[in-house]
Protein backbone atom coordinates (compact mmCIF):
# COMPACT_ATOMS: atom_id res chain seq x y z
CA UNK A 1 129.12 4.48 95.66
CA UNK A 2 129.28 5.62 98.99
CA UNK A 3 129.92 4.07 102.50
CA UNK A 4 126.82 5.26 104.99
CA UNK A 5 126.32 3.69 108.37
CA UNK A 6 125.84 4.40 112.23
CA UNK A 7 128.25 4.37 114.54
CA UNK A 8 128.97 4.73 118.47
CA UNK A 9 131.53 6.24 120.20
CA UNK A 10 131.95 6.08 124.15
CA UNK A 11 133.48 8.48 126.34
CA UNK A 12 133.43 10.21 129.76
CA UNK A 13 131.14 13.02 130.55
CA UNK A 14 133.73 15.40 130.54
CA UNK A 15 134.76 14.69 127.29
CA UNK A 16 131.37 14.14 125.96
CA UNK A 17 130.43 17.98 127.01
CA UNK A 18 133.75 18.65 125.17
CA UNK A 19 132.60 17.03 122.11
CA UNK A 20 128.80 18.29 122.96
CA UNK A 21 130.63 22.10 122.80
CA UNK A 22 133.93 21.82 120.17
CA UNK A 23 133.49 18.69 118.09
CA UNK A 24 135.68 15.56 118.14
CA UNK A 25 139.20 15.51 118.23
CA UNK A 26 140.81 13.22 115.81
CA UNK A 27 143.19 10.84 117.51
CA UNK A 28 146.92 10.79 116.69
CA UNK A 29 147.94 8.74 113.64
CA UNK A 30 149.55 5.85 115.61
CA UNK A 31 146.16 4.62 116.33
CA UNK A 32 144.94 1.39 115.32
CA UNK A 33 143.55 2.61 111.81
CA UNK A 34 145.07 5.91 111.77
CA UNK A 35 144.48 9.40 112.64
CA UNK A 36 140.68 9.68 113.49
CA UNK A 37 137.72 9.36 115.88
CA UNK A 38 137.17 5.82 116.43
CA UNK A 39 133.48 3.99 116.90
CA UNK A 40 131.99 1.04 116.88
CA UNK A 41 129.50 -0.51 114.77
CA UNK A 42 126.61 -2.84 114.08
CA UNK A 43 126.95 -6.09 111.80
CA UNK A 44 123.18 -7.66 111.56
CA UNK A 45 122.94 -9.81 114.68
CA UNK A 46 126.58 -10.24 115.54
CA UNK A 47 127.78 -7.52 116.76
CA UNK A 48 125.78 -3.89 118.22
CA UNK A 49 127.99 -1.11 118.34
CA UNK A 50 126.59 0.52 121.33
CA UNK A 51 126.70 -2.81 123.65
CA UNK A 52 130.54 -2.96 122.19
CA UNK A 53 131.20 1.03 123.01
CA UNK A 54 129.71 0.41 126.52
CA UNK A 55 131.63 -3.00 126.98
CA UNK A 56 134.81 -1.07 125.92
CA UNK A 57 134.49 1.94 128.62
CA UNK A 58 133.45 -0.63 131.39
CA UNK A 59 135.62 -3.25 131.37
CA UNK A 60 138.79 -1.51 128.69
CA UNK A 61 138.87 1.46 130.30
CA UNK A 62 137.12 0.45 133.90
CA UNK A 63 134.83 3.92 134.01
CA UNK A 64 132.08 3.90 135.88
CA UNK A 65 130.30 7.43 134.31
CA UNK A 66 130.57 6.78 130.72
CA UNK A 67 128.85 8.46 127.43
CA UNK A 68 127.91 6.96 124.13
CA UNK A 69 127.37 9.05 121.34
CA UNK A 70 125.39 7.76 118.02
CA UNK A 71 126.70 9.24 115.15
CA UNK A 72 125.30 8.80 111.15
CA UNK A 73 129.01 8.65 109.05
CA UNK A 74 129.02 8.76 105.51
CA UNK A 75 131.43 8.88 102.48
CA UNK A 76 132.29 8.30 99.14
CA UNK A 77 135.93 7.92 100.19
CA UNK A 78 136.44 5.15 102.04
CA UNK A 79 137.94 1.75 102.18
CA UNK A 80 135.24 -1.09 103.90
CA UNK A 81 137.36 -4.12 104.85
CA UNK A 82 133.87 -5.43 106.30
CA UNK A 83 131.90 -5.97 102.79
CA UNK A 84 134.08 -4.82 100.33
CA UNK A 85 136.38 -7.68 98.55
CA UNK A 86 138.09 -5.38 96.44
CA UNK A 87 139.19 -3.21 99.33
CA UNK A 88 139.77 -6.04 101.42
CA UNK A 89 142.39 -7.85 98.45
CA UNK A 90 144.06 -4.13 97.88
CA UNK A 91 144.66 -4.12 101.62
CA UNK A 92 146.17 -7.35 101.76
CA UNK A 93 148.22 -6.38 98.87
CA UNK A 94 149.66 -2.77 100.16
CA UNK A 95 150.39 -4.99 103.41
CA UNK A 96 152.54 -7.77 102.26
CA UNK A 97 154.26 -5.14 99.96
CA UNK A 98 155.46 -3.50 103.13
CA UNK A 99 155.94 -6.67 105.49
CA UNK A 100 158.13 -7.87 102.11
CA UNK A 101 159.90 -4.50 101.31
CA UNK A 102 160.35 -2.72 104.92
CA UNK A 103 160.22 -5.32 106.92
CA UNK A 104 162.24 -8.73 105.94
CA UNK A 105 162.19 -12.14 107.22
CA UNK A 106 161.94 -12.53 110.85
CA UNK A 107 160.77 -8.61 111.67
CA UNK A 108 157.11 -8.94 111.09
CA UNK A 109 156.44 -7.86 114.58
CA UNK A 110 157.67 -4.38 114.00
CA UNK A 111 154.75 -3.96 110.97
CA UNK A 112 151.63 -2.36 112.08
CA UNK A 113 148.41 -1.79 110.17
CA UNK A 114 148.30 1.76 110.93
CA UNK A 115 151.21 1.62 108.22
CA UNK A 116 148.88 0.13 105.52
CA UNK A 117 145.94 3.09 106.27
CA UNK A 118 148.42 5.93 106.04
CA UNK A 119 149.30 4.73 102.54
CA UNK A 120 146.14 4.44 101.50
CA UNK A 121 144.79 8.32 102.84
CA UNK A 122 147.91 9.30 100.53
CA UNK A 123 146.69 7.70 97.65
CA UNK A 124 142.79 8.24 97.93
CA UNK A 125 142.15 10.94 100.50
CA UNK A 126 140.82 8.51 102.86
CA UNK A 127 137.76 10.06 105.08
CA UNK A 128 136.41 6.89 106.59
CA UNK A 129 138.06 3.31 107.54
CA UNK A 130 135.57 0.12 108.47
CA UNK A 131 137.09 -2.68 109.50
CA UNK A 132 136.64 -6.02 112.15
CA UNK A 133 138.34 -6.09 115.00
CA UNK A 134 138.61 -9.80 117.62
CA UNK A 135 137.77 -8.38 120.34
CA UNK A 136 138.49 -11.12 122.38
CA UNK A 137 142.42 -10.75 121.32
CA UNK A 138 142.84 -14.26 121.75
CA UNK A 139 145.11 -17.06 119.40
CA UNK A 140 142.68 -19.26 118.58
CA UNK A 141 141.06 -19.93 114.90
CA UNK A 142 137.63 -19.25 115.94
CA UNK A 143 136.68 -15.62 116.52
CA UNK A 144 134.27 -15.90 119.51
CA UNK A 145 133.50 -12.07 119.73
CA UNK A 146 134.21 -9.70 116.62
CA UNK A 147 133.39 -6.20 116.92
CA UNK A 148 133.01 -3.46 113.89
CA UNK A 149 135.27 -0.10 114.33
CA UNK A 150 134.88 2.78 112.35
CA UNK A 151 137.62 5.73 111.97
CA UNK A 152 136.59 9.11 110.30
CA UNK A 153 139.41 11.07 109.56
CA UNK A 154 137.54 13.51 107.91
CA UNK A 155 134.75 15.04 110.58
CA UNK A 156 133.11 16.27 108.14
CA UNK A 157 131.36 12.72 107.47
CA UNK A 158 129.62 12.82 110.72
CA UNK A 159 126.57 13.88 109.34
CA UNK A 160 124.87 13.81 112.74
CA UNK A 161 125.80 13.16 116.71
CA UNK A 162 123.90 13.07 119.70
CA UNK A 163 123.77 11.21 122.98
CA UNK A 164 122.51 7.39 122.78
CA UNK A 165 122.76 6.42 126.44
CA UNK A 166 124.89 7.06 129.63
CA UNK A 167 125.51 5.59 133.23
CA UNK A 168 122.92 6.44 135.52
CA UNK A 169 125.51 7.43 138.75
């Protein structure tokens, strides 16, 4: 069984003829979901990766030149806390292991989930991570905006790349 999907990564243009020329760069492993290049993804009608990947350099980062590549990921090595239950429910379990072992009562805010995806590449090679995100980062029960982010920490599961739209300055 493999994970394949499409996903969207936004940039400037300087970086984007970097990536055009050498390749992505993996980002350091204190990111989010690890060491990896990070994009966004589609979910049916709830969520388009490129609208997210544009929303994110706009208004995140406030550029005005942006870049969004569309990249085709796949992998046999991956964990897919999006559809999976089983990967979702080993997650969970790897994560209160560590909250409970590392962490104690009353230091739960130093426990990151970056913690629970280096674990996991140790024990399965991990090339690709899928997982939702609330994007609107707000306390409330109701997720109002979700979006889909993708790592690949192994580059070679971008199976293609190439530009899917840019500003127009």
């Amino acid at each position: 069984m493999s994970l394949e999907c499409i996903g969207y990564h936004g940039t400037t243009p300087d970086v984007a003829e970097n990536i055009k020329r050498d390749g992505y760069v993996l980002s350091d492993e204190n990111s989010w979901l690890g060491k990896g290049v990070y994009f966004f993804g589609d979910y049916h009608n709830l969520t388009n990766g490129e609208e997210e990947a544009k929303y994110w350099l706009i208004n995140v980062k406030n550029e005005s030149e942006w870049v969004v590549f569309k990249a085709q990921i796949g992998s046999e090595k991956y964990i897919d806390l999006l559809e999976n239950a089983e990967h979702r429910e080993r997650f969970r379990k790897i994560q209160r292991e560590l909250i409970n072992k590392s962490f104690g009562a009353g230091q739960h805010n130093k426990y990151k989930d970056n913690l629970v995806f280096k674990l996991l590449q140790e024990e399965t090679e991990l090339e690709v991570v899928r997982a939702i995100v609330d994007a609107a980062k707000v306390s409330y029960q109701v997720i109002i905006r979700f979006q889909v982010q993708i790592c690949v920490k192994n580059l070679t599961c971008i199976k293609s790349n190439s530009v899917s739209s840019q500003s127009r300055n």
